[in-house]
N, C-alpha and C. Protein backbone atom coordinates (compact mmCIF):
# COMPACT_ATOMS: atom_id res chain seq x y z
N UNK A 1 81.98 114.57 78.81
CA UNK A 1 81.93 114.88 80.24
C UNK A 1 83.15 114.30 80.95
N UNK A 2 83.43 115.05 81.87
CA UNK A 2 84.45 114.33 83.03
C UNK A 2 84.33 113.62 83.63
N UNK A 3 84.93 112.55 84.61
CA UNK A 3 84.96 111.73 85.07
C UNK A 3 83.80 111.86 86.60
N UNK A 4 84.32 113.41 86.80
CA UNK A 4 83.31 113.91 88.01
C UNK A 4 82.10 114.62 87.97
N UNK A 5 82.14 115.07 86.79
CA UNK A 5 80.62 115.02 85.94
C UNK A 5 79.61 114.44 86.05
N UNK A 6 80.34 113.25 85.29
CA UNK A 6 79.18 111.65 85.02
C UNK A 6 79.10 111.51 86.50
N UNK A 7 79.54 111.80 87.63
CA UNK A 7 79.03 111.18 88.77
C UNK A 7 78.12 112.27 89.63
N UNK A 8 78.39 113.29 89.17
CA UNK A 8 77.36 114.28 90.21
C UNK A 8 76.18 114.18 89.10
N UNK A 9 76.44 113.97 87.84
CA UNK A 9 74.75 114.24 87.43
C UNK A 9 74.15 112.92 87.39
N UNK A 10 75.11 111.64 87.82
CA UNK A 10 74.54 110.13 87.86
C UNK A 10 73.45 110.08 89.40
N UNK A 11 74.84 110.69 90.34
CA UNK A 11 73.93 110.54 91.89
C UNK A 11 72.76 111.54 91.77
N UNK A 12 72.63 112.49 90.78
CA UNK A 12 71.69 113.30 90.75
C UNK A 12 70.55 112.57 90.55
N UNK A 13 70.43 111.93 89.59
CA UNK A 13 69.41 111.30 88.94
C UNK A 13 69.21 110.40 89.64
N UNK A 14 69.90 109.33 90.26
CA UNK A 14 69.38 108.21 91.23
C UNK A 14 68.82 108.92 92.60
N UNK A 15 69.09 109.95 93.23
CA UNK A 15 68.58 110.68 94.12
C UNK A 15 67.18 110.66 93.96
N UNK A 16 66.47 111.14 92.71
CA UNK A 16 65.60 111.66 92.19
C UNK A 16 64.70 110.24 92.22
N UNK A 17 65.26 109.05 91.81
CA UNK A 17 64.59 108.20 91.17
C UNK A 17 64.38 108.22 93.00
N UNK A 18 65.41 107.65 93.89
CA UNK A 18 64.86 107.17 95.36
C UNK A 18 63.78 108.25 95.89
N UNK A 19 64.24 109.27 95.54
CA UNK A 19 63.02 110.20 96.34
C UNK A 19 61.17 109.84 96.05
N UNK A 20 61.45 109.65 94.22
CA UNK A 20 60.19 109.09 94.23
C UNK A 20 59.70 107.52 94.27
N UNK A 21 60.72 106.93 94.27
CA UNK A 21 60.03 105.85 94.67
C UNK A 21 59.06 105.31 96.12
N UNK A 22 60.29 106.49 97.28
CA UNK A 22 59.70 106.80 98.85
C UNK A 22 58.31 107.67 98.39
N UNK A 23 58.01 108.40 97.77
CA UNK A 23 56.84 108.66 97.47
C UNK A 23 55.77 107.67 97.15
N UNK A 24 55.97 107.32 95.82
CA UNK A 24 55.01 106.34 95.32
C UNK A 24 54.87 105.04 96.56
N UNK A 25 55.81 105.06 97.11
CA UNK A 25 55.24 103.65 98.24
C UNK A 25 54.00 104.31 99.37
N UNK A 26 54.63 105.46 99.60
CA UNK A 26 53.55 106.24 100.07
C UNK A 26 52.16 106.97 99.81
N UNK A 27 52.25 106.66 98.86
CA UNK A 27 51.07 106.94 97.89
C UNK A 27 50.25 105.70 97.62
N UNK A 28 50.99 104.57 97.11
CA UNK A 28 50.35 103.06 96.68
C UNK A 28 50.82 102.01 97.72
N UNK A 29 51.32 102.44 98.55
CA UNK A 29 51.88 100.84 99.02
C UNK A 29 53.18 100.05 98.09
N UNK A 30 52.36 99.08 98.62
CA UNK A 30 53.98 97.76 97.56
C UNK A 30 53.11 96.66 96.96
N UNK A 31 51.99 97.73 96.28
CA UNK A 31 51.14 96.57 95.56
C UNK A 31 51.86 96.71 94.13
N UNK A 32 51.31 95.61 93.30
CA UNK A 32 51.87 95.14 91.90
C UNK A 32 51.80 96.73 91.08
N UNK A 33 51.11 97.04 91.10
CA UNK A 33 50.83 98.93 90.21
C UNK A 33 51.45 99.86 91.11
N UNK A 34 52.18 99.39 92.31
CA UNK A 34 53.09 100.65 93.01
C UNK A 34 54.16 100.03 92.38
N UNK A 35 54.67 98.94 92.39
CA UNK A 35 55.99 98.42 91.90
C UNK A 35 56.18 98.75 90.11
N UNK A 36 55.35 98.80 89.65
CA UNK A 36 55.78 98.89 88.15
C UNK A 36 55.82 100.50 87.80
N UNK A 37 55.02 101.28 88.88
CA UNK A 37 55.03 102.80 88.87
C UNK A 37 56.47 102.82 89.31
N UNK A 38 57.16 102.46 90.38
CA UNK A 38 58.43 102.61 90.45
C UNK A 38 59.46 101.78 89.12
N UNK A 39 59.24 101.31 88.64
CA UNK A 39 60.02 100.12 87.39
C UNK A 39 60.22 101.37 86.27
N UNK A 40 58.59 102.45 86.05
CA UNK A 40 58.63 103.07 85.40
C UNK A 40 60.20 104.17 85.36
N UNK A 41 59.81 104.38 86.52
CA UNK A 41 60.74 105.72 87.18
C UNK A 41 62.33 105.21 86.90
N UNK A 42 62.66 103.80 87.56
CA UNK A 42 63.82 103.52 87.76
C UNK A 42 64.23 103.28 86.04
N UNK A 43 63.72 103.14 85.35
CA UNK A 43 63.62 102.94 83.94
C UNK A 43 64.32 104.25 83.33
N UNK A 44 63.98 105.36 83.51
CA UNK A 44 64.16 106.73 83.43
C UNK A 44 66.22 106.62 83.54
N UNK A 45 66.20 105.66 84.35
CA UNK A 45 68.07 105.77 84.53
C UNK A 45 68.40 105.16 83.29
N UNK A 46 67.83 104.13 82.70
CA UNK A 46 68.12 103.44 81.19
C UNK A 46 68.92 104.41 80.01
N UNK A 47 67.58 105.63 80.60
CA UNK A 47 67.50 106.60 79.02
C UNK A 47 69.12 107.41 78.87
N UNK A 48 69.91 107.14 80.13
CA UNK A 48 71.24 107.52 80.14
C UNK A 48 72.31 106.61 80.51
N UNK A 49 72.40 106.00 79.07
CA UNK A 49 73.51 104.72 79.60
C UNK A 49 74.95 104.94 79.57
N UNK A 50 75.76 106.14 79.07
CA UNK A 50 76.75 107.12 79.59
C UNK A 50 77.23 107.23 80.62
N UNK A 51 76.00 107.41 81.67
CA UNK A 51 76.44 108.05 83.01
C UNK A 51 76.45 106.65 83.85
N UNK A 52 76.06 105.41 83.37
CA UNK A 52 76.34 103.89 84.18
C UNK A 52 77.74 102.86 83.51
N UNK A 53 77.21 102.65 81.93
CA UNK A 53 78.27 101.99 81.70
C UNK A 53 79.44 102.32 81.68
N UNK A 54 80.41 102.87 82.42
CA UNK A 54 81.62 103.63 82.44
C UNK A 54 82.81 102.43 82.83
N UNK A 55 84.10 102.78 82.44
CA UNK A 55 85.26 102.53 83.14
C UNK A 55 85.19 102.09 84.97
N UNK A 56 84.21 102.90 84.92
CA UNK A 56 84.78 102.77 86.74
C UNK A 56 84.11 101.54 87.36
N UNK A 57 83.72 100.98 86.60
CA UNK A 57 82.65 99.86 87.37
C UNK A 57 83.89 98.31 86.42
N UNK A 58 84.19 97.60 87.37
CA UNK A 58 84.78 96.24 86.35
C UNK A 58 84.31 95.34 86.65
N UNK A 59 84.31 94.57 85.35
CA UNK A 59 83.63 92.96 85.64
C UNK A 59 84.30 92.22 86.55
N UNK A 60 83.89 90.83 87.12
CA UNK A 60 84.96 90.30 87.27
C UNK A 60 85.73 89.63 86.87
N UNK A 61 86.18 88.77 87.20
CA UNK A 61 86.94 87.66 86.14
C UNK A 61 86.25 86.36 86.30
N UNK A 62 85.97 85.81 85.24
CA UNK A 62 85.40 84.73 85.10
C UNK A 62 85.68 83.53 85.74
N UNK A 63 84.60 82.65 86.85
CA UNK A 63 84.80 81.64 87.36
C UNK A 63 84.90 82.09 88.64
N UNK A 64 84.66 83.70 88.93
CA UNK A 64 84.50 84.19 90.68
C UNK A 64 83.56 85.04 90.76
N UNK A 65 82.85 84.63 92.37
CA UNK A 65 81.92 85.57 92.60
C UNK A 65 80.56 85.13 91.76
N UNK A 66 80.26 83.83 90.97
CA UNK A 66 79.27 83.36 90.24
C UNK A 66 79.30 84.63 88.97
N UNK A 67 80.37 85.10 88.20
CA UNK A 67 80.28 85.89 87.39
C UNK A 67 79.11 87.69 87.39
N UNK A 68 79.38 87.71 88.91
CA UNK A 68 78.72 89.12 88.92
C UNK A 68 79.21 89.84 90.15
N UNK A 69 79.42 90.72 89.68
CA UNK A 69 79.17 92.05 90.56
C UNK A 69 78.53 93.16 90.71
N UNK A 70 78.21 93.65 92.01
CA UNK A 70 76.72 94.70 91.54
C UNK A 70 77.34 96.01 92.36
N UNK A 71 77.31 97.50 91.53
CA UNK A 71 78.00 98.34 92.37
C UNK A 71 77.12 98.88 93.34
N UNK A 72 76.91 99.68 94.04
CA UNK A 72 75.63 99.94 95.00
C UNK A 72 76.02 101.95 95.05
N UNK A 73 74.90 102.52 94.37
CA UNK A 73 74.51 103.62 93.91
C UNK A 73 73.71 104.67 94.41
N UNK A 74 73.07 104.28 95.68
CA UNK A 74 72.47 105.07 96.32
C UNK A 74 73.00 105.60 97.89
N UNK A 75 72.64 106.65 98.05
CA UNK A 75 73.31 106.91 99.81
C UNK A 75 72.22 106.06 100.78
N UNK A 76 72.54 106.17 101.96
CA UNK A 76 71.78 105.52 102.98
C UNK A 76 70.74 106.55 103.22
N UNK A 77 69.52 105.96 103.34
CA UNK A 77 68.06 106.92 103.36
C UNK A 77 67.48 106.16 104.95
N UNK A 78 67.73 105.26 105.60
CA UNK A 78 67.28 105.07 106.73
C UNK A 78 66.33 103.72 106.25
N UNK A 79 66.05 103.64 104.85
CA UNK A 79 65.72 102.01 104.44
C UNK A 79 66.88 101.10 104.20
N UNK A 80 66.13 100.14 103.74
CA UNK A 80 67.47 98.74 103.55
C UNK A 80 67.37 98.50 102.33
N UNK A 81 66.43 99.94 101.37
CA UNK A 81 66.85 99.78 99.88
C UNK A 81 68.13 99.74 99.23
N UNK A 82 68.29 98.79 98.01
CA UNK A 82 69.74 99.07 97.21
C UNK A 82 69.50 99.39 96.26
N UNK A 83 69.90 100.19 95.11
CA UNK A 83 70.30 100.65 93.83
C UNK A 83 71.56 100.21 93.27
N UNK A 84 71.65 99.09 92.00
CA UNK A 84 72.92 98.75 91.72
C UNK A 84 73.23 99.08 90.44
N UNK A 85 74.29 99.21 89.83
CA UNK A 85 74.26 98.91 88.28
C UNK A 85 75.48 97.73 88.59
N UNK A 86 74.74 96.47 87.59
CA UNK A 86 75.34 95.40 87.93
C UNK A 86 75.89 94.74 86.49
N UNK A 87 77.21 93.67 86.61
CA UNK A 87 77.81 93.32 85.50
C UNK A 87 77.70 91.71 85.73
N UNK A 88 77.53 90.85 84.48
CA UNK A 88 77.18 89.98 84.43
C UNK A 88 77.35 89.20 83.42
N UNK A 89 78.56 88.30 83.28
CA UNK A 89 79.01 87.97 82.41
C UNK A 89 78.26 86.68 81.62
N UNK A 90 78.02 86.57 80.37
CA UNK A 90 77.42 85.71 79.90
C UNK A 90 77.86 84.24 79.92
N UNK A 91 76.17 83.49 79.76
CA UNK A 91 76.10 82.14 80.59
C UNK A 91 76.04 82.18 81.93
N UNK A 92 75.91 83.35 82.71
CA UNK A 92 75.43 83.15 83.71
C UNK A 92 74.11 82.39 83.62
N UNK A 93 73.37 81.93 84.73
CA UNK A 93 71.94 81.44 85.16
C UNK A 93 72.07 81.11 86.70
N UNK A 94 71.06 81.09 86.90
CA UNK A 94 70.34 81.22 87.96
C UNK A 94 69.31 79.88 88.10
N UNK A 95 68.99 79.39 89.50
CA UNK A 95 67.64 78.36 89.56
C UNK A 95 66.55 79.13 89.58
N UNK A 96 65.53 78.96 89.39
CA UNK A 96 64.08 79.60 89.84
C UNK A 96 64.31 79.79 90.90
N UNK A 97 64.00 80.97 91.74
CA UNK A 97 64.31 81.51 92.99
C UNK A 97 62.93 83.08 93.02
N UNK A 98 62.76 83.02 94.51
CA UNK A 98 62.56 84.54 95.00
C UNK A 98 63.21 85.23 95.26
N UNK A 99 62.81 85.94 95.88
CA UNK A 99 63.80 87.20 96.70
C UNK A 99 63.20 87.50 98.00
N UNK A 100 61.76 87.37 98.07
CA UNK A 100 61.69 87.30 99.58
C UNK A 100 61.46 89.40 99.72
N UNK A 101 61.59 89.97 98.80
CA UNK A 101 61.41 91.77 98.77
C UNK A 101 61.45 92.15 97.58
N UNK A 102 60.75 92.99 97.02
CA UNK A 102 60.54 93.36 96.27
C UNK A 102 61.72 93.85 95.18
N UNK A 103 61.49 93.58 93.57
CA UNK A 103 62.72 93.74 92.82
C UNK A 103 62.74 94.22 91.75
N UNK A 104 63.71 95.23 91.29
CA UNK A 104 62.89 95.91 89.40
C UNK A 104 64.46 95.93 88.87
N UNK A 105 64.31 94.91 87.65
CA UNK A 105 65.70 95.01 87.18
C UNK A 105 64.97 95.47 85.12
N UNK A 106 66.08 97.02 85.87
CA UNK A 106 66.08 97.68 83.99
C UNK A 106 67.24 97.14 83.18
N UNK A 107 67.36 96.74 81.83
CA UNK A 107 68.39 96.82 80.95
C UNK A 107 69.47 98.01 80.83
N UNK A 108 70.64 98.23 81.00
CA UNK A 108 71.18 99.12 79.93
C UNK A 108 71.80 98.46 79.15
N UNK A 109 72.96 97.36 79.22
CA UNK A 109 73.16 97.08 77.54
C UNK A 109 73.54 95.09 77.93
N UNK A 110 73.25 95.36 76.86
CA UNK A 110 73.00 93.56 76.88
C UNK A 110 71.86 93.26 76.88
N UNK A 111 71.82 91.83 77.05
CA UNK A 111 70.01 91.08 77.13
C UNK A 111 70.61 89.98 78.53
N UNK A 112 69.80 89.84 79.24
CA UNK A 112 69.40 89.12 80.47
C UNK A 112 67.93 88.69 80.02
N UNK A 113 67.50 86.83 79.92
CA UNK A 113 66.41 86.64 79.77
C UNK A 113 65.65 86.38 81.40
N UNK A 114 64.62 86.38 81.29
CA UNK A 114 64.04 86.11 82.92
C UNK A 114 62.86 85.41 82.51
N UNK A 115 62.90 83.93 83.20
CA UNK A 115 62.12 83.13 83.34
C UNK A 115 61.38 83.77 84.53
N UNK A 116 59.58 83.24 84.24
CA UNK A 116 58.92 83.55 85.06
C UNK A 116 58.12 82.18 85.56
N UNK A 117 57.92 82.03 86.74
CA UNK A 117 57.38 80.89 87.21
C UNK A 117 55.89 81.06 88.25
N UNK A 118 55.19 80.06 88.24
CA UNK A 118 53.92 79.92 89.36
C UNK A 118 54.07 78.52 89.61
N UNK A 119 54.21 78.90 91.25
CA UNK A 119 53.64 77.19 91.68
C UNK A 119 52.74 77.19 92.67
N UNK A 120 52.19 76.20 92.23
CA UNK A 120 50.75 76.25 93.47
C UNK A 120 50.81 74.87 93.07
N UNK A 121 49.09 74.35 93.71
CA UNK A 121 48.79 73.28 93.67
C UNK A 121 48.68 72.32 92.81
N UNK A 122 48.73 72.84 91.60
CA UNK A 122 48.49 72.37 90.47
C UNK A 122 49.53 71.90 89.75
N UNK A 123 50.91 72.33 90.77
CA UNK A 123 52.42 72.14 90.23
C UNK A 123 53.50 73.40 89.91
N UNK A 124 54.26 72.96 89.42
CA UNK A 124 55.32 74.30 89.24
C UNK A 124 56.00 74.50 87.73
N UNK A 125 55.15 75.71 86.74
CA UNK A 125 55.58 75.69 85.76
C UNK A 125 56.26 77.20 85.22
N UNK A 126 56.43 77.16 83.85
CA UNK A 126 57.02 78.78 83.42
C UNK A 126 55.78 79.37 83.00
N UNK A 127 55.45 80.38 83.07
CA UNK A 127 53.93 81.27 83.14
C UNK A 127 54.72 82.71 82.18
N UNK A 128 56.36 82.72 81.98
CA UNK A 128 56.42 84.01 80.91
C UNK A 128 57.63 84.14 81.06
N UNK A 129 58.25 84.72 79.75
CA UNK A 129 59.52 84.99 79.25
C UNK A 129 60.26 86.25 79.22
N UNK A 130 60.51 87.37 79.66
CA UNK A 130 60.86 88.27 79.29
C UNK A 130 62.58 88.85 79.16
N UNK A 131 62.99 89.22 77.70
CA UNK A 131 63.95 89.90 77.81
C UNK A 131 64.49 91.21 77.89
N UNK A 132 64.93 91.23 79.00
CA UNK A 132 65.47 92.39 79.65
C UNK A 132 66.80 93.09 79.24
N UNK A 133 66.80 94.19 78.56
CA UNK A 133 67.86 94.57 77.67
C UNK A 133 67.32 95.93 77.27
N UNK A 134 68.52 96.67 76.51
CA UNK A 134 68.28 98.16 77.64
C UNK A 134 67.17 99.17 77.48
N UNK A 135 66.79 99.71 78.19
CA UNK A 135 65.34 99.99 78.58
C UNK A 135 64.35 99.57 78.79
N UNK A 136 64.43 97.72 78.69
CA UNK A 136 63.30 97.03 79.46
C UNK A 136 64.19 96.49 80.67
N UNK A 137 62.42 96.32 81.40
CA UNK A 137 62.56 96.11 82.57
C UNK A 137 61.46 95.20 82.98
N UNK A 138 61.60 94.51 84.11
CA UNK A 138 60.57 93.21 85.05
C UNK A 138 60.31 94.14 86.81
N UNK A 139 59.53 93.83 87.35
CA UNK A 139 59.09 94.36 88.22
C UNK A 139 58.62 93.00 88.68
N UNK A 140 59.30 92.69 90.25
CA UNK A 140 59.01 91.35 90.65
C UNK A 140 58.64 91.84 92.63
N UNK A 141 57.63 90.88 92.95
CA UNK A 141 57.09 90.96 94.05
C UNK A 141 58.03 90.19 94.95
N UNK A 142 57.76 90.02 96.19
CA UNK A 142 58.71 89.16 97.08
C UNK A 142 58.46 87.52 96.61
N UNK A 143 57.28 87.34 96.48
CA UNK A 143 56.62 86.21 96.37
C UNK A 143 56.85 85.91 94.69
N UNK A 144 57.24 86.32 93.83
CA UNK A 144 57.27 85.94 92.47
C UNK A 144 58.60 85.25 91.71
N UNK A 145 58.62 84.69 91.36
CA UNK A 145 59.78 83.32 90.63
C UNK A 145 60.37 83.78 89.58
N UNK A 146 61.49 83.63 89.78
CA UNK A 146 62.22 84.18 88.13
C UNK A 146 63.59 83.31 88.32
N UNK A 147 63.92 83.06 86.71
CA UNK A 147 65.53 82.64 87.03
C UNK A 147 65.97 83.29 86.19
N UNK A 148 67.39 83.66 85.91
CA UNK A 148 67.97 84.65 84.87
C UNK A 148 69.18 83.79 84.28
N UNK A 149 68.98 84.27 83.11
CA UNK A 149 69.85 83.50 81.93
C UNK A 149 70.72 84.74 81.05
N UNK A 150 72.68 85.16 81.12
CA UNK A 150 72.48 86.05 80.61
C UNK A 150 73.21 85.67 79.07
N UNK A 151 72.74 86.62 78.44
CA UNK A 151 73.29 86.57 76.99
C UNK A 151 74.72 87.41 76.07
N UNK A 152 74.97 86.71 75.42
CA UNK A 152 75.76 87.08 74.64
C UNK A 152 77.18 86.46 74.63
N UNK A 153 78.55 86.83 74.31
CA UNK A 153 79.22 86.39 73.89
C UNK A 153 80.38 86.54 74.83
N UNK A 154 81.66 85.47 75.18
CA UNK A 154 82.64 85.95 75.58
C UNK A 154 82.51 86.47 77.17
N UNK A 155 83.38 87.44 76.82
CA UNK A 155 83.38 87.90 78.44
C UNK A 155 82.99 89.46 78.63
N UNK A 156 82.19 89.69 78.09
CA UNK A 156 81.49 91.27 77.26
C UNK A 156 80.57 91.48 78.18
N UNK A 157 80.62 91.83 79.16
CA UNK A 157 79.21 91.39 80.69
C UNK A 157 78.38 92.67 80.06
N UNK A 158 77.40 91.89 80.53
CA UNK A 158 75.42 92.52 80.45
C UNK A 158 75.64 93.34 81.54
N UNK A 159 74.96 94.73 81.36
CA UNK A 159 74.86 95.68 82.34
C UNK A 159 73.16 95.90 82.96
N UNK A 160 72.95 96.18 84.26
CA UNK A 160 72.11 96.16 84.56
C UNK A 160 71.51 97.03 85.55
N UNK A 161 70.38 98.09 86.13
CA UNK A 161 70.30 98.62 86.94
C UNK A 161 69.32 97.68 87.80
N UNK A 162 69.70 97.48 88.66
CA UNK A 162 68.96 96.34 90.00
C UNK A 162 68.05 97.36 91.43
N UNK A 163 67.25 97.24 91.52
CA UNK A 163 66.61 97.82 92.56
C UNK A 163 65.98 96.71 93.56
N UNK A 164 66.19 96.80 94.49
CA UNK A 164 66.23 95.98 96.15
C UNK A 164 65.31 96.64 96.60
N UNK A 165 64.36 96.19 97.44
CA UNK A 165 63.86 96.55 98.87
C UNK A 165 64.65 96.24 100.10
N UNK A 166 65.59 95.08 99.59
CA UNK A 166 66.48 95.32 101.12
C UNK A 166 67.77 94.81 99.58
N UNK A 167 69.10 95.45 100.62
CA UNK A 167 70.17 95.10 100.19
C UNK A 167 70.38 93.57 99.65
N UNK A 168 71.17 93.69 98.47
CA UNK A 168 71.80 91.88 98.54
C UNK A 168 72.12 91.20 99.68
N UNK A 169 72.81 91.63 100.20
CA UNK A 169 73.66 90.78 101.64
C UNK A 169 72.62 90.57 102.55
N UNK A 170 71.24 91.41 102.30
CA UNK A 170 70.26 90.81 103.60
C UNK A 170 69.18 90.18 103.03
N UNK A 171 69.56 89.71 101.89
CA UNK A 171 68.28 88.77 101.22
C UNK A 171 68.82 87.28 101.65
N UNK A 172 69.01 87.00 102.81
CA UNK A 172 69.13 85.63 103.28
C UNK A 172 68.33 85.14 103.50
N UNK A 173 66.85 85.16 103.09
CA UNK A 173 65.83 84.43 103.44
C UNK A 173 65.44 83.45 102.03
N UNK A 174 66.25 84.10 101.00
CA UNK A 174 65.35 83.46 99.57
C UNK A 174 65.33 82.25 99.30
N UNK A 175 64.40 81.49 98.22
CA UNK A 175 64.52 80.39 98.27
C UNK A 175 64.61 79.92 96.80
N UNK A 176 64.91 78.87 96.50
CA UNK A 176 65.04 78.66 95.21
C UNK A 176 64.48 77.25 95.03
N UNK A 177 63.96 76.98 93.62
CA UNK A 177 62.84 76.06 93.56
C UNK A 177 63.75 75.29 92.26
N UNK A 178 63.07 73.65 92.75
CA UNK A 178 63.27 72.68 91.27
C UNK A 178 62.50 72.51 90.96
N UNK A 179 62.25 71.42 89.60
CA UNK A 179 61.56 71.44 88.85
C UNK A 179 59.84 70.88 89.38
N UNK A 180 59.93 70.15 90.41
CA UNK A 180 58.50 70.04 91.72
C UNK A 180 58.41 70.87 92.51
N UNK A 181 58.80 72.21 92.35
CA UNK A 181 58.89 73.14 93.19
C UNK A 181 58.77 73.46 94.14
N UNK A 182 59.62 71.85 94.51
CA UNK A 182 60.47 71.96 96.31
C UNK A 182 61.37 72.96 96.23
N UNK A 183 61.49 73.47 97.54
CA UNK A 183 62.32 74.50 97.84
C UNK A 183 63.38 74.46 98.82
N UNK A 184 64.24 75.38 98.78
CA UNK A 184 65.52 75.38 99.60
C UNK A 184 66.12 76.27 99.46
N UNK A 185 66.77 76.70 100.38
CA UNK A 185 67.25 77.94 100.79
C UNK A 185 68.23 78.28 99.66
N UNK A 186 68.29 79.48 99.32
CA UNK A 186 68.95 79.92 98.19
C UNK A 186 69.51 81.73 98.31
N UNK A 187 70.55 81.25 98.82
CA UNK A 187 71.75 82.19 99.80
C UNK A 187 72.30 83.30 98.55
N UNK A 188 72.37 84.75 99.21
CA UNK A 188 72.27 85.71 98.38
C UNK A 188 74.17 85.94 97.99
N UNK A 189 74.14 86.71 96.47
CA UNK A 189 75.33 87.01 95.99
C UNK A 189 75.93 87.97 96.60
N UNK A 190 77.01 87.89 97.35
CA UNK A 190 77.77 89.07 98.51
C UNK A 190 78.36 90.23 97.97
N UNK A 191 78.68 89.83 96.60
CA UNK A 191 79.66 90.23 95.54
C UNK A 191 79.10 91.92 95.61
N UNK A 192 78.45 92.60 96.29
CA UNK A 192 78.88 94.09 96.03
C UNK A 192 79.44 94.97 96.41
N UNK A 193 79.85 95.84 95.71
CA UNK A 193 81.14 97.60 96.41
C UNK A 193 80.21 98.29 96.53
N UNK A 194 80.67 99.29 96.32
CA UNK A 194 80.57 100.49 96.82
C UNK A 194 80.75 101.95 95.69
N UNK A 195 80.04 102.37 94.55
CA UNK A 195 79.86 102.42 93.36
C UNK A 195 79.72 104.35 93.71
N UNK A 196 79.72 104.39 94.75
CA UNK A 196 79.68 106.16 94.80
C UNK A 196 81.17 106.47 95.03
N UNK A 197 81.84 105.97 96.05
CA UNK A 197 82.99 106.14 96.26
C UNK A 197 84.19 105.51 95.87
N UNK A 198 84.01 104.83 94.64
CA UNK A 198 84.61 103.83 94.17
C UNK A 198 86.03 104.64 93.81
């Protein structure tokens, strides 16, 4: 395929995925079985890792930007949803943190592990492991804990499709937790373009 190919049948397919995800919220809400019904869908972009991992998207260079950048893939629909395919160079990590909106990150190539956390009264521990690598995926609530660890070698960045309820740049509310799972503000990665018109 051509260069302008891979992008009309890429925005095709992410079109498709946003259209139904505005469905299914309308159908279920933004309960835990509306979010993984959408995880399902956004998953569906996995099955074509051609039309994401391309040339046109670059890592960055190591030691800026916390080793990521996320391109942003969808047009403006009148929400403050984002669609990214994001690069992520290994040894990244993350603290235990929220997001404060809802979040579904699919694999396409690489492994990203994701710690899962609960804290309540009883204290603040890891409750599950999952690796995310291509065609799996995590489906996370506003309220749910994860930290991300990514894998592999060198400077070979993990690719990723990221789905937002609100953009990166407006997740300024999140918080990120230590090991007593005190909390503190935990300020979002700015690091994204602009992946349609790139």
């Amino acid at each position: 395929m051509t260069l302008a190919e891979i992008k009309t049948k890429r925005q095709g397919l992410v079109d498709e995925v946003m259209n139904k995800v505005t469905q299914i919220e309308k159908e279920h809400g933004v309960s835990r079985q509306a979010l993984n019904l959408m995880k399902d869908e956004v998953s569906m972009l996995a099955k074509f890792p051609e039309l994401f991992v391309t040339s046109e998207f670059e890592p960055v260079q190591r030691g800026t930007f916390k080793d990521f950048v996320a391109y942003r893939l969808n047009k403006e629909d009148g929400t403050e949803r984002a669609l990214y395919v994001s690069l992520a160079l290994p040894g990244k990590t993350s603290p235990p943190h929220n997001h404060k909106n809802w979040a579904i990150l699919v694999g396409l190539d690489g492994v990203e592990i994701n710690k899962l956390y609960k804290a309540d009264e009883a204290g603040f521990k890891q409750i599950d492991e999952i690796s995310v690598g291509p065609g799996v995926g995590v489906a996370l609530t506003g309220e749910d804990i994860h930290s991300i660890h990514v894998q592999g070698n060198g400077d070979v960045p993990v690719w990723q499709i990221r789905f937002y309820e609100r953009a990166l740049e407006l997740q300024t509310d999140r918080e990120q937790f230590d090991e007593s799972g005190k909390t503190e503000h935990f300020p979002p990665n700015k690091n994204t373009k602009d992946g349609i018109n790139n």
